[in-house]
C-alpha atoms as a PDB file:
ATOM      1  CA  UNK A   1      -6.229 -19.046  14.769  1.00  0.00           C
ATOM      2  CA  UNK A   2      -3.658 -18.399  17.252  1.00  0.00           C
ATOM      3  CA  UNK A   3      -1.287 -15.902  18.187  1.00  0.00           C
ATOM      4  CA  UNK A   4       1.528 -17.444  16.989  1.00  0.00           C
ATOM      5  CA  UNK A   5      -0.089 -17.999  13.573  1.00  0.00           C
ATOM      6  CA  UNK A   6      -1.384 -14.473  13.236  1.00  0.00           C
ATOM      7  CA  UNK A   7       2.157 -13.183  13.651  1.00  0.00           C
ATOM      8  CA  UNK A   8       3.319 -15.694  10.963  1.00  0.00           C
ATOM      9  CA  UNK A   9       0.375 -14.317   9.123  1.00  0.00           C
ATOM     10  CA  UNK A  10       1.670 -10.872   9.642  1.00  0.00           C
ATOM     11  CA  UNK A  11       4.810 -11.493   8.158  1.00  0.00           C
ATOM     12  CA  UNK A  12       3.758 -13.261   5.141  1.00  0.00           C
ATOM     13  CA  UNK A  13       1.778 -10.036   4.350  1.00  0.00           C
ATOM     14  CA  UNK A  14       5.108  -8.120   5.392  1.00  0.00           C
ATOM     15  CA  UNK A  15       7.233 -10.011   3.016  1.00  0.00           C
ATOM     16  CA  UNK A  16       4.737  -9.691  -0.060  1.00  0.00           C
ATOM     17  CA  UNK A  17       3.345  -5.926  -0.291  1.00  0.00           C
ATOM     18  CA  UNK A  18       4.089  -4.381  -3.440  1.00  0.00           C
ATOM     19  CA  UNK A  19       2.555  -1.490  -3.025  1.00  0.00           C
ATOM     20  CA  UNK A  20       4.879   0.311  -0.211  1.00  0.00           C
ATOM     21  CA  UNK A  21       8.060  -0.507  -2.871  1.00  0.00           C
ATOM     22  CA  UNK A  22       8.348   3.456  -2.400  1.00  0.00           C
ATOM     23  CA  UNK A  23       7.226   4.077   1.508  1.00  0.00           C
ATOM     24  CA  UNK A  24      10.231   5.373   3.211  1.00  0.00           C
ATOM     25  CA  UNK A  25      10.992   3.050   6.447  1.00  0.00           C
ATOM     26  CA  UNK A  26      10.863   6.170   9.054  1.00  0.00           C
ATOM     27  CA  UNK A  27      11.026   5.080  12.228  1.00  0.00           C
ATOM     28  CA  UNK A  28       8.733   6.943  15.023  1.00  0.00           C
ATOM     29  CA  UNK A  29       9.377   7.407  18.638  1.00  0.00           C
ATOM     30  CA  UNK A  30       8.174   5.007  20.419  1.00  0.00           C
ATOM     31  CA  UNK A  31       8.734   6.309  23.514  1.00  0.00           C
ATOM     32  CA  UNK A  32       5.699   8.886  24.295  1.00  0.00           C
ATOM     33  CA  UNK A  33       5.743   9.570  28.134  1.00  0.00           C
ATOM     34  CA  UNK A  34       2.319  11.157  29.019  1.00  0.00           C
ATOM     35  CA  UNK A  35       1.025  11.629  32.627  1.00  0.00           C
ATOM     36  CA  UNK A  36      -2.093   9.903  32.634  1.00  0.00           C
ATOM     37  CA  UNK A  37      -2.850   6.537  31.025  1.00  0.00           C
ATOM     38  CA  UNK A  38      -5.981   6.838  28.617  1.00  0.00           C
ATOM     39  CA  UNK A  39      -7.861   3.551  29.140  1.00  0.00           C
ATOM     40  CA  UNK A  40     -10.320   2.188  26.103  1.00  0.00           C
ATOM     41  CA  UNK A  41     -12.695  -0.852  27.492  1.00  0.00           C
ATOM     42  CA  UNK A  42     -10.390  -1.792  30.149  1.00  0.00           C
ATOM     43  CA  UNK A  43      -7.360  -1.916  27.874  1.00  0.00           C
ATOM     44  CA  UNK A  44      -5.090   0.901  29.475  1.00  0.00           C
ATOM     45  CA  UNK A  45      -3.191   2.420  26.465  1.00  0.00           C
ATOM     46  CA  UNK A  46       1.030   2.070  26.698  1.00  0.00           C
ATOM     47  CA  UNK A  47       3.439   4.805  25.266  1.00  0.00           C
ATOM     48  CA  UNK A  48       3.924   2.572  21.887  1.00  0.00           C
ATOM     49  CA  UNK A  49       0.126   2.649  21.509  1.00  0.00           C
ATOM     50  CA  UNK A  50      -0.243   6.228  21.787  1.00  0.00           C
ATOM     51  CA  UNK A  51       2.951   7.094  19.992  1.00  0.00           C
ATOM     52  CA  UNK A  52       1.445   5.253  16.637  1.00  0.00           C
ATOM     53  CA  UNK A  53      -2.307   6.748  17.051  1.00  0.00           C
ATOM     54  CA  UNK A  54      -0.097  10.203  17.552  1.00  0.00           C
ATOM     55  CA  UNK A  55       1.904   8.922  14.177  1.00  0.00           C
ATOM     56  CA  UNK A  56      -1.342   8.364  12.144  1.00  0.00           C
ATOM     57  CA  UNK A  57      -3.860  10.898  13.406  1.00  0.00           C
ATOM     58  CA  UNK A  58      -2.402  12.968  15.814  1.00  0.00           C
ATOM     59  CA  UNK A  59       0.159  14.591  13.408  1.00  0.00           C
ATOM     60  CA  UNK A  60      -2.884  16.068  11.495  1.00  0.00           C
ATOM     61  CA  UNK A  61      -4.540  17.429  14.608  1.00  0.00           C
ATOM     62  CA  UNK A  62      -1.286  19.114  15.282  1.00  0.00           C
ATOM     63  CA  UNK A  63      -0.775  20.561  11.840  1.00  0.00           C
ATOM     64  CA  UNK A  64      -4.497  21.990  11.946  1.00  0.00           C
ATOM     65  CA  UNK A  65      -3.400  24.077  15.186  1.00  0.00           C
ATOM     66  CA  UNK A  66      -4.502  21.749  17.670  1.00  0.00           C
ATOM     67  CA  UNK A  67      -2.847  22.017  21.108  1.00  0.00           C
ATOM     68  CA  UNK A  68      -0.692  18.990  22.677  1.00  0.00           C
ATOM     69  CA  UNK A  69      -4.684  17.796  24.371  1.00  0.00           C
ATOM     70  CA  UNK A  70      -6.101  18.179  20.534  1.00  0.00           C
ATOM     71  CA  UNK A  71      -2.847  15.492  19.606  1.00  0.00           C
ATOM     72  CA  UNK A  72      -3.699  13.291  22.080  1.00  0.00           C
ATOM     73  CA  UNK A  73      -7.442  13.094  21.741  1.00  0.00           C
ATOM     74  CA  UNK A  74      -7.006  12.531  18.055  1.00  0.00           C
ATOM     75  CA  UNK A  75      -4.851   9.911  18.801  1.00  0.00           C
ATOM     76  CA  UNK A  76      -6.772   8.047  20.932  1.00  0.00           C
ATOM     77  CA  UNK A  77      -9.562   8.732  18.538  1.00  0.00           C
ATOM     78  CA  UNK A  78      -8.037   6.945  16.005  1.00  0.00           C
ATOM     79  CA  UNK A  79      -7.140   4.043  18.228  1.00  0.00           C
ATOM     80  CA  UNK A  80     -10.281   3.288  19.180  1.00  0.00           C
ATOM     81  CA  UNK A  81     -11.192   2.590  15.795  1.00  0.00           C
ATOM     82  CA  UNK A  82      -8.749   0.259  15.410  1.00  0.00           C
ATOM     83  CA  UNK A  83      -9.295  -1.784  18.913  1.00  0.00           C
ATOM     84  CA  UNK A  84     -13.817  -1.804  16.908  1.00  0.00           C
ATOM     85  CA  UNK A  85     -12.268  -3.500  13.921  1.00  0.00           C
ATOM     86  CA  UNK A  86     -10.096  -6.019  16.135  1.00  0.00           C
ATOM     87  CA  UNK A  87     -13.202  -7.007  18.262  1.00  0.00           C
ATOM     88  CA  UNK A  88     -15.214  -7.537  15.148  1.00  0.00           C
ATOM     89  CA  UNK A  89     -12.530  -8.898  13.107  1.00  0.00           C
ATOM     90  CA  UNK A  90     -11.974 -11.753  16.879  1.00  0.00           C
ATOM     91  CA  UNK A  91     -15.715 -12.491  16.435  1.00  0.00           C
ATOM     92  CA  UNK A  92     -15.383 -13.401  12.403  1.00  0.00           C
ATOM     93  CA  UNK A  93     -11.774 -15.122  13.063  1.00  0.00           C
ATOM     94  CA  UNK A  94      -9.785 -13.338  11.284  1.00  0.00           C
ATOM     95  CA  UNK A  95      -7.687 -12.541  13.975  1.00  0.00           C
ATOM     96  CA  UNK A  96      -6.903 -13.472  17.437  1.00  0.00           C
ATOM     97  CA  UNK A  97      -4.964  -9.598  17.989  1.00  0.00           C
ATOM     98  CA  UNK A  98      -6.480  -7.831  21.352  1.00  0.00           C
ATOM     99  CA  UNK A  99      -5.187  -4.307  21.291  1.00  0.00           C
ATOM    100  CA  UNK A 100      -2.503  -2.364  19.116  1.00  0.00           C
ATOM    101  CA  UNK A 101       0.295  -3.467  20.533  1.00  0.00           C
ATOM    102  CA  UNK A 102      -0.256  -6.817  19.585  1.00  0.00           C
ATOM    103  CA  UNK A 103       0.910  -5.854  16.075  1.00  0.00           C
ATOM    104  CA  UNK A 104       3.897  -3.764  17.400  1.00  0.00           C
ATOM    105  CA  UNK A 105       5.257  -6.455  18.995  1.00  0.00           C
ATOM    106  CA  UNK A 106       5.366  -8.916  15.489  1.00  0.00           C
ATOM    107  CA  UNK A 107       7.032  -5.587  13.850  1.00  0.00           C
ATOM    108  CA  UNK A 108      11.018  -7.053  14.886  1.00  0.00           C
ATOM    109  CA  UNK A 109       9.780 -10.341  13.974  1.00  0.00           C
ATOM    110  CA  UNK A 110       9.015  -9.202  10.450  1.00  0.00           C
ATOM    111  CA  UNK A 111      11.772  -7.108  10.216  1.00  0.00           C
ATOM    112  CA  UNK A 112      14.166  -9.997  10.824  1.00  0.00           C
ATOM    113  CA  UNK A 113      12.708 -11.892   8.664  1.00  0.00           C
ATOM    114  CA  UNK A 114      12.807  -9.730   5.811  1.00  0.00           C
ATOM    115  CA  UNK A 115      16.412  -9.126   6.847  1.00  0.00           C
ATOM    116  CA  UNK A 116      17.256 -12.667   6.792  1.00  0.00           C
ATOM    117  CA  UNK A 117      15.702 -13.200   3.358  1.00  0.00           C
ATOM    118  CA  UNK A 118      17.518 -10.846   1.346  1.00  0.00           C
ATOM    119  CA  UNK A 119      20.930 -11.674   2.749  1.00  0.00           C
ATOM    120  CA  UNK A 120      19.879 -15.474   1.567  1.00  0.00           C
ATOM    121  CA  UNK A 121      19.234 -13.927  -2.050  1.00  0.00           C
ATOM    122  CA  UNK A 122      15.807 -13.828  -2.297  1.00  0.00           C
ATOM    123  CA  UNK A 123      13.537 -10.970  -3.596  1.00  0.00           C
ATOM    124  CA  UNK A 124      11.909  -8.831  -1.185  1.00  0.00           C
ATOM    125  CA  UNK A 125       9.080  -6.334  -2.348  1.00  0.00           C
ATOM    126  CA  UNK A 126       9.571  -3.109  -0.451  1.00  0.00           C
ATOM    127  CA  UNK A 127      11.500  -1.792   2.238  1.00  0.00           C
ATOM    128  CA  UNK A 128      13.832  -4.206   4.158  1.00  0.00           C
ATOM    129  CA  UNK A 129      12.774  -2.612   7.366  1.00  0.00           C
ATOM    130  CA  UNK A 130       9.350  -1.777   7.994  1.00  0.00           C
ATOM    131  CA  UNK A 131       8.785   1.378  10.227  1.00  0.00           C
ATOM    132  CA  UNK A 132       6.496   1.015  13.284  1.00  0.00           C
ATOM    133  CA  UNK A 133       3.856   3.313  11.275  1.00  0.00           C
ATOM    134  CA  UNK A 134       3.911   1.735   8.108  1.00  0.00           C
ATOM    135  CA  UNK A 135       3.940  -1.718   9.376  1.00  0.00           C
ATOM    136  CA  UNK A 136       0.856  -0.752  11.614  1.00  0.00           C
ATOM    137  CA  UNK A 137      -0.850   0.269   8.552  1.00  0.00           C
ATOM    138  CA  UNK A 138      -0.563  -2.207   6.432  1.00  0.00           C
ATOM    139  CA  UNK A 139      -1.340  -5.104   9.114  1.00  0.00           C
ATOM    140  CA  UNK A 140      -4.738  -3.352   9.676  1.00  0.00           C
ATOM    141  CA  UNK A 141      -5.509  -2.714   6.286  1.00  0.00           C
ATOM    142  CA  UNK A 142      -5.346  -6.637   5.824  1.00  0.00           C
ATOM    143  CA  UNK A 143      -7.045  -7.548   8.957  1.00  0.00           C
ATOM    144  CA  UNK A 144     -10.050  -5.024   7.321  1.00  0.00           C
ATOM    145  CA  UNK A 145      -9.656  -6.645   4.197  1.00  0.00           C
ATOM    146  CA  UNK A 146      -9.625 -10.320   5.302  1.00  0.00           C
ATOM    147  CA  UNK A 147     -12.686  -9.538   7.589  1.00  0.00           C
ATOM    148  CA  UNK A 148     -14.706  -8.387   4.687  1.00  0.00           C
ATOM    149  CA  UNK A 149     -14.328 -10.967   3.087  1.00  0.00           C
ATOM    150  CA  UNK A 150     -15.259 -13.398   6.178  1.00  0.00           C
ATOM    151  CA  UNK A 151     -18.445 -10.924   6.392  1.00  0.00           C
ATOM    152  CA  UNK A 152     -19.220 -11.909   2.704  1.00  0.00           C
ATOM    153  CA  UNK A 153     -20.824 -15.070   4.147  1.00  0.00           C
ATOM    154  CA  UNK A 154     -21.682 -14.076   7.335  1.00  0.00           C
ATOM    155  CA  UNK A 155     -24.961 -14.583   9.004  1.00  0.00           C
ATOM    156  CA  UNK A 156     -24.475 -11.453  10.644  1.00  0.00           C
ATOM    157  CA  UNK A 157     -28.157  -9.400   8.964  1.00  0.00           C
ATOM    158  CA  UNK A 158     -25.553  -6.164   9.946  1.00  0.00           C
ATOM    159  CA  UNK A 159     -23.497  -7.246   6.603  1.00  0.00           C
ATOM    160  CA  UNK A 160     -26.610  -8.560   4.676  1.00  0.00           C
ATOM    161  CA  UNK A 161     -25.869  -7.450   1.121  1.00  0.00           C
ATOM    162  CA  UNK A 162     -28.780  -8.280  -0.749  1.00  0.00           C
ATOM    163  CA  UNK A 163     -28.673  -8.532  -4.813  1.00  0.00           C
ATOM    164  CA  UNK A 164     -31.664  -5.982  -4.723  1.00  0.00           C
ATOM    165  CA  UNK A 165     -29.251  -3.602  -3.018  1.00  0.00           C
ATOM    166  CA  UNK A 166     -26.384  -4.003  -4.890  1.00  0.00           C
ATOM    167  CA  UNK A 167     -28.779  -3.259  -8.020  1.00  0.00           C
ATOM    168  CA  UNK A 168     -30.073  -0.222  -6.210  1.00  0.00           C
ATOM    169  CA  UNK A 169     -26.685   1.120  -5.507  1.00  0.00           C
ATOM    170  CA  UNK A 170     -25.960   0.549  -9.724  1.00  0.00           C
ATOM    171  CA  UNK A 171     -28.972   1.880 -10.880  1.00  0.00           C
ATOM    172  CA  UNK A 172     -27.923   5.280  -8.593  1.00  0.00           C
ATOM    173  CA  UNK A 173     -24.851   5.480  -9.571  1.00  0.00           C
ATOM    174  CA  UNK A 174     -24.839   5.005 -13.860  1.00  0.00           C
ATOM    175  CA  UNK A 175     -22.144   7.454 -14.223  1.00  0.00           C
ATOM    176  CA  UNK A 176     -19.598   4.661 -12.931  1.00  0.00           C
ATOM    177  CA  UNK A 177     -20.191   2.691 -15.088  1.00  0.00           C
ATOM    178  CA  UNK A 178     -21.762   4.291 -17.954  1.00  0.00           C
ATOM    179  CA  UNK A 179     -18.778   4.185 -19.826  1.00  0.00           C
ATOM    180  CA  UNK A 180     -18.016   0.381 -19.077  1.00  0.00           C
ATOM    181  CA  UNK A 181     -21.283  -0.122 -20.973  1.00  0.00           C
ATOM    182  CA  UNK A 182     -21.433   1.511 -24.370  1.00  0.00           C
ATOM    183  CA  UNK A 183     -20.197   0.484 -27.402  1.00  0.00           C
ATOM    184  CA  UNK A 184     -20.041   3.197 -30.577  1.00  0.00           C
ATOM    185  CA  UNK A 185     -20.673   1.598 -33.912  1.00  0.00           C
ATOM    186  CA  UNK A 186     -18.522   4.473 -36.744  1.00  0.00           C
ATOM    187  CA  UNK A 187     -18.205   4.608 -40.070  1.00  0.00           C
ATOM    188  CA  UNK A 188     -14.070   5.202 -40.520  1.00  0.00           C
ATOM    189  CA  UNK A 189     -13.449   6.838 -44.321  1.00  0.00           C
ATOM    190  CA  UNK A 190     -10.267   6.773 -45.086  1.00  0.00           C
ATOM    191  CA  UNK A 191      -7.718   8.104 -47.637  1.00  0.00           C
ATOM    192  CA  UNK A 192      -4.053   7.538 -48.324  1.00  0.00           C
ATOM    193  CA  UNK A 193      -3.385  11.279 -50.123  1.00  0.00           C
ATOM    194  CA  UNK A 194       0.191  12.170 -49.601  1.00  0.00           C
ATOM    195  CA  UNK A 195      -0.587  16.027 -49.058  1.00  0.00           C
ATOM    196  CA  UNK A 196      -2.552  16.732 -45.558  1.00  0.00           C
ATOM    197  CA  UNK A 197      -4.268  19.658 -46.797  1.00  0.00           C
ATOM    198  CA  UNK A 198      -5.916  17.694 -49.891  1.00  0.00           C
ATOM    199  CA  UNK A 199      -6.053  14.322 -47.549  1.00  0.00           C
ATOM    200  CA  UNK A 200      -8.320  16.582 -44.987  1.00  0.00           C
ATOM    201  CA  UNK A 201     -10.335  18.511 -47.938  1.00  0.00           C
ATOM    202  CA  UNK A 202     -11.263  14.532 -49.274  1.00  0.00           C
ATOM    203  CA  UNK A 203     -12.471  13.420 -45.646  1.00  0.00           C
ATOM    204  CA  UNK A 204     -14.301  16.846 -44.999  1.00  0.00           C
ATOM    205  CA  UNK A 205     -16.334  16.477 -48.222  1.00  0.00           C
ATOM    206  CA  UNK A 206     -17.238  12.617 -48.151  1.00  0.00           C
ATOM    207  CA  UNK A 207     -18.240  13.562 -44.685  1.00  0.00           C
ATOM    208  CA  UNK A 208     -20.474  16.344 -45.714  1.00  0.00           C
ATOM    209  CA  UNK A 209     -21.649  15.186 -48.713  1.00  0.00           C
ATOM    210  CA  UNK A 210     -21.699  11.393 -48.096  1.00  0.00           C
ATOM    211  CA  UNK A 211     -19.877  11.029 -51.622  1.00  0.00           C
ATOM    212  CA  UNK A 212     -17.250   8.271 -50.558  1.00  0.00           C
ATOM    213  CA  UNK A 213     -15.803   7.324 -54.167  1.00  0.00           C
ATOM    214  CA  UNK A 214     -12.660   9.352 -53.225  1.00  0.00           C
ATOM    215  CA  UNK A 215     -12.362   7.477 -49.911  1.00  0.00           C
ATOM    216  CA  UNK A 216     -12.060   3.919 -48.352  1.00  0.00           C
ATOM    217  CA  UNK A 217     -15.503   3.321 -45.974  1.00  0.00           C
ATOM    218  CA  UNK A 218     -15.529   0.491 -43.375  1.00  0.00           C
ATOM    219  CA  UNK A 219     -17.690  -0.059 -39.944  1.00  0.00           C
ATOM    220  CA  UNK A 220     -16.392  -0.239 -36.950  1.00  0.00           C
ATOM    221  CA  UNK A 221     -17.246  -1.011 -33.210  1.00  0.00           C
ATOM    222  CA  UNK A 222     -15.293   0.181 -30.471  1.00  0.00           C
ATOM    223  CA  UNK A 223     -16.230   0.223 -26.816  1.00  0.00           C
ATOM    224  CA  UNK A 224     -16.293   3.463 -24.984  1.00  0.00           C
ATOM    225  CA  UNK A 225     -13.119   2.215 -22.630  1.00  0.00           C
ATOM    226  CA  UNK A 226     -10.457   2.341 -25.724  1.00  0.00           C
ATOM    227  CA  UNK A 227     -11.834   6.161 -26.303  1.00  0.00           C
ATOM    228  CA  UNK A 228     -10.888   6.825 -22.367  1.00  0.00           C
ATOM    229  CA  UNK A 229      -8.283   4.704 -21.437  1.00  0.00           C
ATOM    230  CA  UNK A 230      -5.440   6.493 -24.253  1.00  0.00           C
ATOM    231  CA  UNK A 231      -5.867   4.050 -27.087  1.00  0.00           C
ATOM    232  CA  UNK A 232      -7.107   6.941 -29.713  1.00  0.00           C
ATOM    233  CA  UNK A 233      -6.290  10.593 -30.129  1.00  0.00           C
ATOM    234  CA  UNK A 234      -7.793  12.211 -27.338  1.00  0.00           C
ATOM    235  CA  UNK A 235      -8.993  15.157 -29.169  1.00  0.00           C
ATOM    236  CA  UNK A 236     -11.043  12.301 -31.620  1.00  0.00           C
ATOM    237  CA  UNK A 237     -12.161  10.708 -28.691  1.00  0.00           C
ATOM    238  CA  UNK A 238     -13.690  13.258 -27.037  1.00  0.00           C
ATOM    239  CA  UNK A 239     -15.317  14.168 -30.081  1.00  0.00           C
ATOM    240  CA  UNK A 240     -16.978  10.777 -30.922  1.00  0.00           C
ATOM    241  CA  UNK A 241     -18.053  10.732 -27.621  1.00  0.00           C
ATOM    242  CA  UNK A 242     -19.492  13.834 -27.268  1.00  0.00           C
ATOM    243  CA  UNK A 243     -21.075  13.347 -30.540  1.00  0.00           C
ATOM    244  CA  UNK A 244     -24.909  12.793 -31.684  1.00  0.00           C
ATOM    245  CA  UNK A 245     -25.837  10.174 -33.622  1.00  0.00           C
ATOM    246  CA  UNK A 246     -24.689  11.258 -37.075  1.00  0.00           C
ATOM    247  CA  UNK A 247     -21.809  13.540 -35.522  1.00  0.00           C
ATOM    248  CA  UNK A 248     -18.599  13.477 -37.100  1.00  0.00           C
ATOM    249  CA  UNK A 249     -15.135  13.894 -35.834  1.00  0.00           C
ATOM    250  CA  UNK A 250     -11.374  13.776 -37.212  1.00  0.00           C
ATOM    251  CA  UNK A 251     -10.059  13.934 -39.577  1.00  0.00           C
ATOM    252  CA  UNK A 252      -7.025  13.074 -38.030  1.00  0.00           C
ATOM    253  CA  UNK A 253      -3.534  11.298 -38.884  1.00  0.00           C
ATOM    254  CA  UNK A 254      -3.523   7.925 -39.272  1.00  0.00           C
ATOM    255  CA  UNK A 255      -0.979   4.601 -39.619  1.00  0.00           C
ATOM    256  CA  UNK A 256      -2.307   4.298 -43.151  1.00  0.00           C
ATOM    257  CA  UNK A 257      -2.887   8.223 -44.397  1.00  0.00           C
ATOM    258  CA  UNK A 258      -5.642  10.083 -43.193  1.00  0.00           C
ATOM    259  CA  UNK A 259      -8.701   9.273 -41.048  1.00  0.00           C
ATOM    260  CA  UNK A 260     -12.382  10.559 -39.929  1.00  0.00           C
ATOM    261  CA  UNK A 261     -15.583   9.155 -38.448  1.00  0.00           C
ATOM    262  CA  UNK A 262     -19.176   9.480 -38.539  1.00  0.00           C
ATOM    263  CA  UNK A 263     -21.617   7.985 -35.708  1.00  0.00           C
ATOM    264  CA  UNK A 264     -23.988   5.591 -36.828  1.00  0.00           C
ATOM    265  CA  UNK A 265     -25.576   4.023 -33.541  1.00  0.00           C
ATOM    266  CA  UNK A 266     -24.373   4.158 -29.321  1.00  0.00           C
ATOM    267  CA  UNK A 267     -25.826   1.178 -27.533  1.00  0.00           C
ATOM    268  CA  UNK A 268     -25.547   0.825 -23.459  1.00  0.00           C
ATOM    269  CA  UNK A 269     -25.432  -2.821 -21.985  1.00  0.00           C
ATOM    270  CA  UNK A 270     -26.665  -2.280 -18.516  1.00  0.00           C
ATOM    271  CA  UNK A 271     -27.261  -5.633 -17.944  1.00  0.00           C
ATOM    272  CA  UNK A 272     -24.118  -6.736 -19.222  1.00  0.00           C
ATOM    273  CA  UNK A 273     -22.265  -3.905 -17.432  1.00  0.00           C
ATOM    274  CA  UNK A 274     -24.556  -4.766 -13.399  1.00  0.00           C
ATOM    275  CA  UNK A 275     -22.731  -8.650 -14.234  1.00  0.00           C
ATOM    276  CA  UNK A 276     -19.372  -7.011 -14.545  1.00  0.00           C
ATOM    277  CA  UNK A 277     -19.400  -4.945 -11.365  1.00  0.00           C
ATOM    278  CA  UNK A 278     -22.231  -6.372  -9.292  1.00  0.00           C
ATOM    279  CA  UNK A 279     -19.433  -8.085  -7.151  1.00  0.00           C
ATOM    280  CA  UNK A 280     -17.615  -5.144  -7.288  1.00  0.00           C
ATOM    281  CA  UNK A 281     -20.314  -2.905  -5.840  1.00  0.00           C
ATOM    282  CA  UNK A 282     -21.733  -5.901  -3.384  1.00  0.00           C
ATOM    283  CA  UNK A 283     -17.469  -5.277  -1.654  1.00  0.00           C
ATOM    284  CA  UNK A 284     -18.413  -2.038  -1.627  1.00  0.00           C
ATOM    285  CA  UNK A 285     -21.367  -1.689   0.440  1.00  0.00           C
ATOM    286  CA  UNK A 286     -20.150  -4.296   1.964  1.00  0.00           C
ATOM    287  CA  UNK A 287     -16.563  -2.234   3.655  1.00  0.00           C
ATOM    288  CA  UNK A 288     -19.475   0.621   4.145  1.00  0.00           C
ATOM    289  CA  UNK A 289     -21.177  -1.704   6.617  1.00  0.00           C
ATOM    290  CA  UNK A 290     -18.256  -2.521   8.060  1.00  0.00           C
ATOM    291  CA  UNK A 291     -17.242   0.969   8.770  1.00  0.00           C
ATOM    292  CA  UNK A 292     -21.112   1.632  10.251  1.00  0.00           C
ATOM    293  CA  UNK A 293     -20.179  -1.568  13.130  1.00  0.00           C
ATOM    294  CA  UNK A 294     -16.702  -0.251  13.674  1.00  0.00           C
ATOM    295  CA  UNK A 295     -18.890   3.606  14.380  1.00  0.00           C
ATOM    296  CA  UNK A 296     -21.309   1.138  16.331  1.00  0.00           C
ATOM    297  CA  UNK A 297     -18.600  -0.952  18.464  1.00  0.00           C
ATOM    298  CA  UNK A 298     -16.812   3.067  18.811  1.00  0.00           C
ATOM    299  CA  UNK A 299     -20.195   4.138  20.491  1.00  0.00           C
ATOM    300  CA  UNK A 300     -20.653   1.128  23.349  1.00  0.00           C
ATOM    301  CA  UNK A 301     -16.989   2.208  24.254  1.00  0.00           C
ATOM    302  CA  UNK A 302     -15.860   3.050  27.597  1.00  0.00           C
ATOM    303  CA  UNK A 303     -12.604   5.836  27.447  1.00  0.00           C
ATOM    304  CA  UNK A 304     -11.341   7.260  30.135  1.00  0.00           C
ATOM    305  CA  UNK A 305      -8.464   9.740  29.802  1.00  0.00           C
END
């Protein structure tokens, strides 16, 4: 891929993020003199460089209490980072970008672009004029992403992601997807009594006595994902799910009258839950592998500042 490509690539993913619709296009300074040039691997650091690893990290460093030398080694702290995923991202060819300012300089580019696209009518997600931060941000956050997923079929044994892994990683971690994987199986009695006094009374005796002539019985199955994502009363909910087998909970108001449960049987799928996020965890450990070469690449660095 070359550079003229990349930046082309840049400002497709410019033109298309949803997701900063509400990021405020501040611009930075780009214009941070310092007296000495910090140098990372040969690759002497300008003022823009700096000023967006002082934009990114080096704001935090200074709200902590850090002095102007805390700023500026957080900075360049950060920046290093970035130049580890570059060089890995160059070996996987996802892109041909060098240094930092490599993406600053496709920043008026996109901008224009953008610019040019709304005045011709046509929709653009987010702001019209990326800052210098957010721009950064993004670009690198895609560059990551689009290298993971190069990595995914890598040869690489650094990014090996075996399926006996990705099981181990499940099997540690059932309270992710725990709830994914049950299904409760209720008995719903209902009644249509006008009053909600009597229309409770009815449900709380067919419940305890298991006399439902007064009431209409049916079984249902519902998966433990409509109970947390809203679908029910939460207060029911919580109460079905917190129950033992044999546990009741409601009654509670219903589109037809009155309603209340009893639980018959909970069942967990694991199997059927590992196939529904076995990719899901394999990107996982996969990015954390990718963070442990970008700590690696960090530690063969040379900085000088």
């Amino acid at each position: 891929m070359d550079r003229r490509q990349h930046r082309r690539r840049l400002a497709a993913w410019g033109a298309g993020v949803l997701a900063l619709a509400a990021v405020a296009a501040v611009a930075i300074p780009l214009a941070v003199s310092s007296p000495a040039r910090a140098e990372i691997d040969g690759i002497v650091l300008t003022d823009d460089e700096l000023a967006i690893g002082i934009d990114r990290a080096g704001r935090a460093a200074e709200q902590a209490g850090g002095d102007d030398a805390d700023v500026r080694a957080a900075a360049i702290d950060s920046l290093r980072d970035d130049l580890a995923l570059l060089e890995i991202a160059r070996a996987v060819g996802t892109t041909d970008l060098e240094r930092p300012a490599d993406i600053l300089d496709a920043l008026d580019e996109v901008n224009a672009a953008r610019a040019e696209a709304q005045r011709a009518g046509e929709v653009v997600y987010g702001p019209i004029s990326y800052s210098a931060r957010t721009f950064y941000s993004k670009s690198l956050t895609d560059i990551r992403e689009a290298t993971a997923r190069a990595l995914l079929s890598s040869d690489d044994p650094r990014f090996a992601v075996g399926d006996d892994e990705v099981r181990a990683r499940f099997d540690a971690e059932s309270s992710e997807w725990a709830s994914a994987a049950t299904t409760h199986t209720l008995t719903r009695l209902r009644t249509d009594a006008a009053d909600p006094a009597a229309a409770q009374a009815i449900l709380e005796r067919a419940l305890a006595t298991g006399d439902t002539a007064d009431v209409q019985v049916e079984t249902i199955t519902v998966a433990d994902a409509e109970l947390v994502d809203g679908l029910w009363n939460p207060e029911t909910a919580a109460a079905i799910r917190a129950a033992d087998i044999g546990g009741t909970a409601g009654p509670e108001p219903s589109r037809s009258g009155w309603a209340a449960y009893r639980v018959e049987a909970r069942e967990v799928d694991a199997d059927a839950a590992y196939e529904r996020y076995r990719e899901r965890i394999r990107s996982v450990l996969l990015d954390e592998k990718l963070t442990a070469a970008i700590a690696e690449a960090r530690a063969h660095q040379n900085v000088s500042d």
